[in-house]
Protein backbone atom coordinates (compact mmCIF):
# COMPACT_ATOMS: atom_id res chain seq x y z
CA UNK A 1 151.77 69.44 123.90
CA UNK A 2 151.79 67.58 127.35
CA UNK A 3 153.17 64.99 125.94
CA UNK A 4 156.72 66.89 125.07
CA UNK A 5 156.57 67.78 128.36
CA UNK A 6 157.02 63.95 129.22
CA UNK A 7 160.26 63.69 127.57
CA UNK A 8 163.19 63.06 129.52
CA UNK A 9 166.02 64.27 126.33
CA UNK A 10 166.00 67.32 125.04
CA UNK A 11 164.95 67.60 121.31
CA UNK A 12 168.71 68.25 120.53
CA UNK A 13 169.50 65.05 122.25
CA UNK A 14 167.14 62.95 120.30
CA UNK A 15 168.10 64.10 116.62
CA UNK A 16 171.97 64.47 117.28
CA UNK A 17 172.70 61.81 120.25
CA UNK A 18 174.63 63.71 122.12
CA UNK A 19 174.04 66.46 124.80
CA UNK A 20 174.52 70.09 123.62
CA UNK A 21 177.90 71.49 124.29
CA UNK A 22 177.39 74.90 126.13
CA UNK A 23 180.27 77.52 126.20
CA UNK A 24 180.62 77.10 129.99
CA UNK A 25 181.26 73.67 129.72
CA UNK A 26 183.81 74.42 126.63
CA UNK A 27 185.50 77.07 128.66
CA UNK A 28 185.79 74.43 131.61
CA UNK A 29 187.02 71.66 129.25
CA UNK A 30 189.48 74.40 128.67
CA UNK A 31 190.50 75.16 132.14
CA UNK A 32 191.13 71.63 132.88
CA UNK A 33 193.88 71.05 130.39
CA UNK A 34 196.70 70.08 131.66
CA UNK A 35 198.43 73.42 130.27
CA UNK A 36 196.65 75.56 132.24
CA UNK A 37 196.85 73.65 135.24
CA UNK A 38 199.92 75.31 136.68
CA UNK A 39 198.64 78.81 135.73
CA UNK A 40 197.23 81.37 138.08
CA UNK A 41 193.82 82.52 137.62
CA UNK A 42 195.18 86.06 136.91
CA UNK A 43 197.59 84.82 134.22
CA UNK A 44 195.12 82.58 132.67
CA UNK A 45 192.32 85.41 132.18
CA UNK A 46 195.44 87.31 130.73
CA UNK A 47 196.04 85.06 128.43
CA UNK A 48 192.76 84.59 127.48
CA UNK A 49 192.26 88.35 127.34
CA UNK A 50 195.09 88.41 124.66
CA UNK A 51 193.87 85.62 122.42
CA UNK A 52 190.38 86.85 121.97
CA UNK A 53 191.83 90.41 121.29
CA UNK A 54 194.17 88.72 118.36
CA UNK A 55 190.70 87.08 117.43
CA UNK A 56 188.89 90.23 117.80
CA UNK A 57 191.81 92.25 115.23
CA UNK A 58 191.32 89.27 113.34
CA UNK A 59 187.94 88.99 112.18
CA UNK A 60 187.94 93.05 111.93
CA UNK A 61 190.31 92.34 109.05
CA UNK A 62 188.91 89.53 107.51
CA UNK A 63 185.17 91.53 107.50
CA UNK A 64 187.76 94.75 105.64
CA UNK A 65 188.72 92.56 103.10
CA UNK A 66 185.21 90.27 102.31
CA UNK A 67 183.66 93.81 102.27
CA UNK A 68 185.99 95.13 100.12
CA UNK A 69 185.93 92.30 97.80
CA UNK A 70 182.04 92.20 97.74
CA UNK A 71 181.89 95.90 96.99
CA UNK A 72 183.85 94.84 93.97
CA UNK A 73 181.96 91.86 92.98
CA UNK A 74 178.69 94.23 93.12
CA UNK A 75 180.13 97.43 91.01
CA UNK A 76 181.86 95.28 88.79
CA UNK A 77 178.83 95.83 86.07
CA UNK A 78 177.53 98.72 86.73
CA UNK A 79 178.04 101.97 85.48
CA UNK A 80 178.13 105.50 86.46
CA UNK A 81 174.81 107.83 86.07
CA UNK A 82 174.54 111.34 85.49
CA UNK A 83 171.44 113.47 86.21
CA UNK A 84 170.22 116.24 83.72
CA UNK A 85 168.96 119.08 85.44
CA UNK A 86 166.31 120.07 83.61
């Protein structure tokens, strides 16, 4: 145990070789495109606002129709029951 507390790289580091990308640093890779350099602030969050409501509609959809066709998949064999009252 004290010696993992030794290491210098994380254990992510030392199986992949590489340092784990977090989502700040992927929404400041982001930020420092040159496309969004001439942006405000206000019209980048906008924009950003937009695209993860399309993403957001999206996915909504794509869960409708995986649902749907799983529901399918499931009743495909199966058949209806009736109960006798006795």
């Amino acid at each position: 145990m004290f010696a993992i507390r030794q290491i210098v790289h994380t254990p992510y580091e030392i199986v992949f070789g590489r340092c784990v990308t977090r989502p700040l640093d992927l929404l400041y890779s982001g930020w420092s495109d040159d496309m969004y350099k001439e942006m405000e602030v206000s019209d980048w969050v906008e924009t950003l606002k937009d695209r993860l409501t399309v993403i957001a509609y999206m996915s909504f959809v794509n869960e409708s129709n995986v649902g749907k066709k799983s529901a399918l998949l499931f009743n495909r064999n199966k058949s209806e029951k009736t109960l006798k009252v006795a």
